[in-house]
N, C-alpha and C. Protein backbone atom coordinates (compact mmCIF):
# COMPACT_ATOMS: atom_id res chain seq x y z
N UNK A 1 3.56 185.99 -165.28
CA UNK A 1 2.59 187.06 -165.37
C UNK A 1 1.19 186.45 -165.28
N UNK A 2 0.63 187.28 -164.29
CA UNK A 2 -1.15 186.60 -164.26
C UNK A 2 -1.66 186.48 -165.31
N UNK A 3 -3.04 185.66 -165.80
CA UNK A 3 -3.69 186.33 -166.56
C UNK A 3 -5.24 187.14 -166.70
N UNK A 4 -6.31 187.16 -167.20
CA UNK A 4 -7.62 187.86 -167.00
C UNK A 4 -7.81 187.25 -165.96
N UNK A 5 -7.80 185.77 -165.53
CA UNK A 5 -8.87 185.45 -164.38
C UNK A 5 -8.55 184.85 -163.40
N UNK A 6 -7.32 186.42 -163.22
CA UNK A 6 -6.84 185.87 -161.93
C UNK A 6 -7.68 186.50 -161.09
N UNK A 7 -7.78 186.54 -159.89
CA UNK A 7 -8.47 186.93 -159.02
C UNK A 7 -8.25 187.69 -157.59
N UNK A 8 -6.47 187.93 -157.80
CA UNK A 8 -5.80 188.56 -156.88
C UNK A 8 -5.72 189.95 -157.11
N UNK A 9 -5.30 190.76 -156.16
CA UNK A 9 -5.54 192.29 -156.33
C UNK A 9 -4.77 192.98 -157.01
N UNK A 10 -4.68 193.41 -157.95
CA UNK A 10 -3.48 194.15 -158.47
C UNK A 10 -2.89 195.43 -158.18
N UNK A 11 -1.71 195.70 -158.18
CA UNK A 11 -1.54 196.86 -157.83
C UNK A 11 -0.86 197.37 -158.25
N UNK A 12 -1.85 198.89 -158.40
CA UNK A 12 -1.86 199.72 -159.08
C UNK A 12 -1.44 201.32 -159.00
N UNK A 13 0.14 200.87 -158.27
CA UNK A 13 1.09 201.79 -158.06
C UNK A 13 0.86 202.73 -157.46
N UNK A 14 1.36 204.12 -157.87
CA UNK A 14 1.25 205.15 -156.67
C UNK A 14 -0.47 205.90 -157.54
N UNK A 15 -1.39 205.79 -156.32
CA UNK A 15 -2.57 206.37 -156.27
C UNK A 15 -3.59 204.72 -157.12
N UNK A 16 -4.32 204.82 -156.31
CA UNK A 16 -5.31 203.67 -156.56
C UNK A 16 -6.53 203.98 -157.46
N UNK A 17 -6.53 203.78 -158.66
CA UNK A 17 -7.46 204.23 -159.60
C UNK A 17 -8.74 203.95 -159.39
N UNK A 18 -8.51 202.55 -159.23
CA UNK A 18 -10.29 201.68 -159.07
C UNK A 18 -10.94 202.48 -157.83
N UNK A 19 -10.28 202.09 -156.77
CA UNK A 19 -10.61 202.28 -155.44
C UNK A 19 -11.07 204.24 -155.22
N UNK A 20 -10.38 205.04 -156.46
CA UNK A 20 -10.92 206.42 -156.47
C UNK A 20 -12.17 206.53 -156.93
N UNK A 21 -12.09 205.60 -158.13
CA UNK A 21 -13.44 205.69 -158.77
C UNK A 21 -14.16 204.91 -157.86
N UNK A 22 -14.67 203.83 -157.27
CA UNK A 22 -15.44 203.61 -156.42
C UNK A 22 -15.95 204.64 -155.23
N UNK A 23 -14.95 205.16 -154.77
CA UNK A 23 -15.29 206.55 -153.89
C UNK A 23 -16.11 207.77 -154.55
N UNK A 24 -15.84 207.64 -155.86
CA UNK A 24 -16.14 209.14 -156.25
C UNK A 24 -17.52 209.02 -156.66
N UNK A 25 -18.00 207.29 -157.44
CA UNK A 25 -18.85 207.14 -157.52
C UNK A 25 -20.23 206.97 -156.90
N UNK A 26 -19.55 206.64 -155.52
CA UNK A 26 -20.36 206.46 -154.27
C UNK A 26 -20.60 208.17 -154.22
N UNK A 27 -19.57 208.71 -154.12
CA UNK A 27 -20.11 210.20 -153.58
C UNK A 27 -21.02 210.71 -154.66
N UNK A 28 -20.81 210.73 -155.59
CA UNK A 28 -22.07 210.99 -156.53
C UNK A 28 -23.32 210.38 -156.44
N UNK A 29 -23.33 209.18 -156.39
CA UNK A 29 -24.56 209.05 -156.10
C UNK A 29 -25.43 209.76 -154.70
N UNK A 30 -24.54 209.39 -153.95
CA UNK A 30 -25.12 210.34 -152.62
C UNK A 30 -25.90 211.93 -152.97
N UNK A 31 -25.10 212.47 -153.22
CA UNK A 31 -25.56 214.10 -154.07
C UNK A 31 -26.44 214.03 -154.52
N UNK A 32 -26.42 212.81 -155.48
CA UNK A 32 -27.26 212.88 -156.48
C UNK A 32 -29.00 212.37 -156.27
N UNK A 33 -28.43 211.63 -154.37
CA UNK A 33 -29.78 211.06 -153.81
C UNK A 33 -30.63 211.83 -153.36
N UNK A 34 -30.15 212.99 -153.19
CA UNK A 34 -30.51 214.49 -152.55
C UNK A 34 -30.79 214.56 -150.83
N UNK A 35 -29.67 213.69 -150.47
CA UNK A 35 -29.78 213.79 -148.98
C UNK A 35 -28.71 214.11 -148.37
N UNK A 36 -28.29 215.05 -148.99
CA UNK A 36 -27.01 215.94 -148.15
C UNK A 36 -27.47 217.18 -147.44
N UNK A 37 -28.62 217.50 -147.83
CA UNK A 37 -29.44 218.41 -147.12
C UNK A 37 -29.79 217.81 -145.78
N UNK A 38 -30.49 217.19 -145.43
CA UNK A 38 -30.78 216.36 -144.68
C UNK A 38 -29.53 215.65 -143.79
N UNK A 39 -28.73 215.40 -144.02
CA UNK A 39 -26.95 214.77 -143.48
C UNK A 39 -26.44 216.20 -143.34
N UNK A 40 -26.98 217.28 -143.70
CA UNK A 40 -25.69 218.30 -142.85
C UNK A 40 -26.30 219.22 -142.07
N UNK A 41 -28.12 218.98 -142.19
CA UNK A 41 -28.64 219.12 -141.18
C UNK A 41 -28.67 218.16 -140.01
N UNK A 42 -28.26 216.96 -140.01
CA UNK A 42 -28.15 216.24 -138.95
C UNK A 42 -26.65 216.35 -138.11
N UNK A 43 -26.00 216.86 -139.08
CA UNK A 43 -24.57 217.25 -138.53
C UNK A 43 -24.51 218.27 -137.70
N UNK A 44 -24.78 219.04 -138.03
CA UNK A 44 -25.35 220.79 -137.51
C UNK A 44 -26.50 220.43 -136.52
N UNK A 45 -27.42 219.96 -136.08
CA UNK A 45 -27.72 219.01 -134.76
C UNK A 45 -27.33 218.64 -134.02
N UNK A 46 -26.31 217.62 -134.40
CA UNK A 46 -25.25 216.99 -133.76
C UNK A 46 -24.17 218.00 -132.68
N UNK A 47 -23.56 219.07 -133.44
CA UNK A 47 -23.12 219.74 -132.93
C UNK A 47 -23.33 220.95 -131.87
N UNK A 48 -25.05 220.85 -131.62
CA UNK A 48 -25.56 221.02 -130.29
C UNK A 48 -26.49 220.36 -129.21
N UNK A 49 -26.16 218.95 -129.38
CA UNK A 49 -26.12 218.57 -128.33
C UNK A 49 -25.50 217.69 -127.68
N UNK A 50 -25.35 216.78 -127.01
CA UNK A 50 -24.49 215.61 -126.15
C UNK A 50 -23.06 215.37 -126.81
N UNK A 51 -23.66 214.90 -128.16
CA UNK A 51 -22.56 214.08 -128.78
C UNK A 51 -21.27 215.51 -128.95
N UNK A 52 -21.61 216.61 -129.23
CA UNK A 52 -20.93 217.66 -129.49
C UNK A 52 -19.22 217.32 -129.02
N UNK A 53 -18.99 216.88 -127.98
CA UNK A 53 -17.76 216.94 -127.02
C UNK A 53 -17.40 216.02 -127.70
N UNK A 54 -17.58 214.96 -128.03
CA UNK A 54 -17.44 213.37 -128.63
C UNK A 54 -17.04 213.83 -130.12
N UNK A 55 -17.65 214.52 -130.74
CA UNK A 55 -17.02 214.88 -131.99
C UNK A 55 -16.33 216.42 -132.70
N UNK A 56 -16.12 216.60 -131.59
CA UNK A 56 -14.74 218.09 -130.64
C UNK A 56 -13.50 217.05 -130.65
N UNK A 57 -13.67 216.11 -130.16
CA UNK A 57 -12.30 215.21 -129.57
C UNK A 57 -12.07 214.45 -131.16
N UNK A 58 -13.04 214.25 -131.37
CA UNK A 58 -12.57 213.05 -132.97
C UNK A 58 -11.56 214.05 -133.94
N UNK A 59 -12.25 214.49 -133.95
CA UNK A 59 -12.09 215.97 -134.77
C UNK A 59 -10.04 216.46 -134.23
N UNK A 60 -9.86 216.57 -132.96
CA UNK A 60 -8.72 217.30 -132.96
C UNK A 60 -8.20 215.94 -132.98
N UNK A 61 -8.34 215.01 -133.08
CA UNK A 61 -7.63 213.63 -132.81
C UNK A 61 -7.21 213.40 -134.23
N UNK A 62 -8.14 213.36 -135.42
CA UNK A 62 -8.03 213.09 -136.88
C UNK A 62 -7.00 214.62 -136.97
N UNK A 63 -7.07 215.39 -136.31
CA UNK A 63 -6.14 216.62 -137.17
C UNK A 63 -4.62 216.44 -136.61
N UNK A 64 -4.38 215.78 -135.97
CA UNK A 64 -3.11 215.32 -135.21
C UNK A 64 -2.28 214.74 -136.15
N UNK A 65 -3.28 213.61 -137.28
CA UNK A 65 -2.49 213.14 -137.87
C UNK A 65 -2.57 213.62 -139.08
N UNK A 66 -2.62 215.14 -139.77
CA UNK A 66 -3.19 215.83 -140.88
C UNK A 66 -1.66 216.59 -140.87
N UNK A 67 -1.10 216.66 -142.25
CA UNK A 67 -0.11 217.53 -142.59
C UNK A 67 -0.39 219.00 -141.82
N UNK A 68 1.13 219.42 -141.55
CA UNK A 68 0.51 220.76 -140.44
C UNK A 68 0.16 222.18 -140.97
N UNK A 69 -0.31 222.06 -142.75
CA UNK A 69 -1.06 223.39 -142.93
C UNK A 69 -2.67 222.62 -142.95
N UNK A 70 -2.75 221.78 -142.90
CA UNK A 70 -4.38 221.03 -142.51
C UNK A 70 -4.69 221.33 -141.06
N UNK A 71 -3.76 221.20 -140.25
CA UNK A 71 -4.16 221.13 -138.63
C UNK A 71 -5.20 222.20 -138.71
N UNK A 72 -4.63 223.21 -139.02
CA UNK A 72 -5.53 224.57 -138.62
C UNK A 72 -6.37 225.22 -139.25
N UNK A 73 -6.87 224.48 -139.79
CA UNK A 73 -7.88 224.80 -141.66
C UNK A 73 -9.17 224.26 -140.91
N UNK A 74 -10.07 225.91 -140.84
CA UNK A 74 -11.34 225.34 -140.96
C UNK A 74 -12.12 225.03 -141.85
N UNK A 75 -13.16 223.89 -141.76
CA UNK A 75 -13.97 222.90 -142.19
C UNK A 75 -15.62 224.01 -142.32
């Protein structure tokens, strides 16, 4: 059995605790930076002009591999 200072990854069975909290914490801070206003106005931009087709295709490409009551769930 390892002990404190080991330095290898442990794992931490079904659903990754650390690695949630790192995500969740990141997303909070984001919110909390107050630039989601700003990021979903650049999204909503995005989606009229050039890039539009480019992220039409990402989009049905990521839902391909989405359980099939996700496929058809709008965002």
């Amino acid at each position: 059995m390892g002990n404190a200072n080991d330095t290898a990854p442990r794992n931490e069975g079904e659903g990754n605790r650390s690695a949630a909290k790192t995500y969740n914490d990141a997303q909070r801070k984001f919110v909390e930076s107050g630039k989601v206003e700003r990021a979903a106005k650049d999204a909503e931009h995005a989606l009229e002009t050039d890039e539009a087709e480019e992220l039409q295709r990402a989009e049905a490409e990521g839902r391909k591999h989405a359980k099939p009551h996700e496929q058809k769930r709008e965002i």
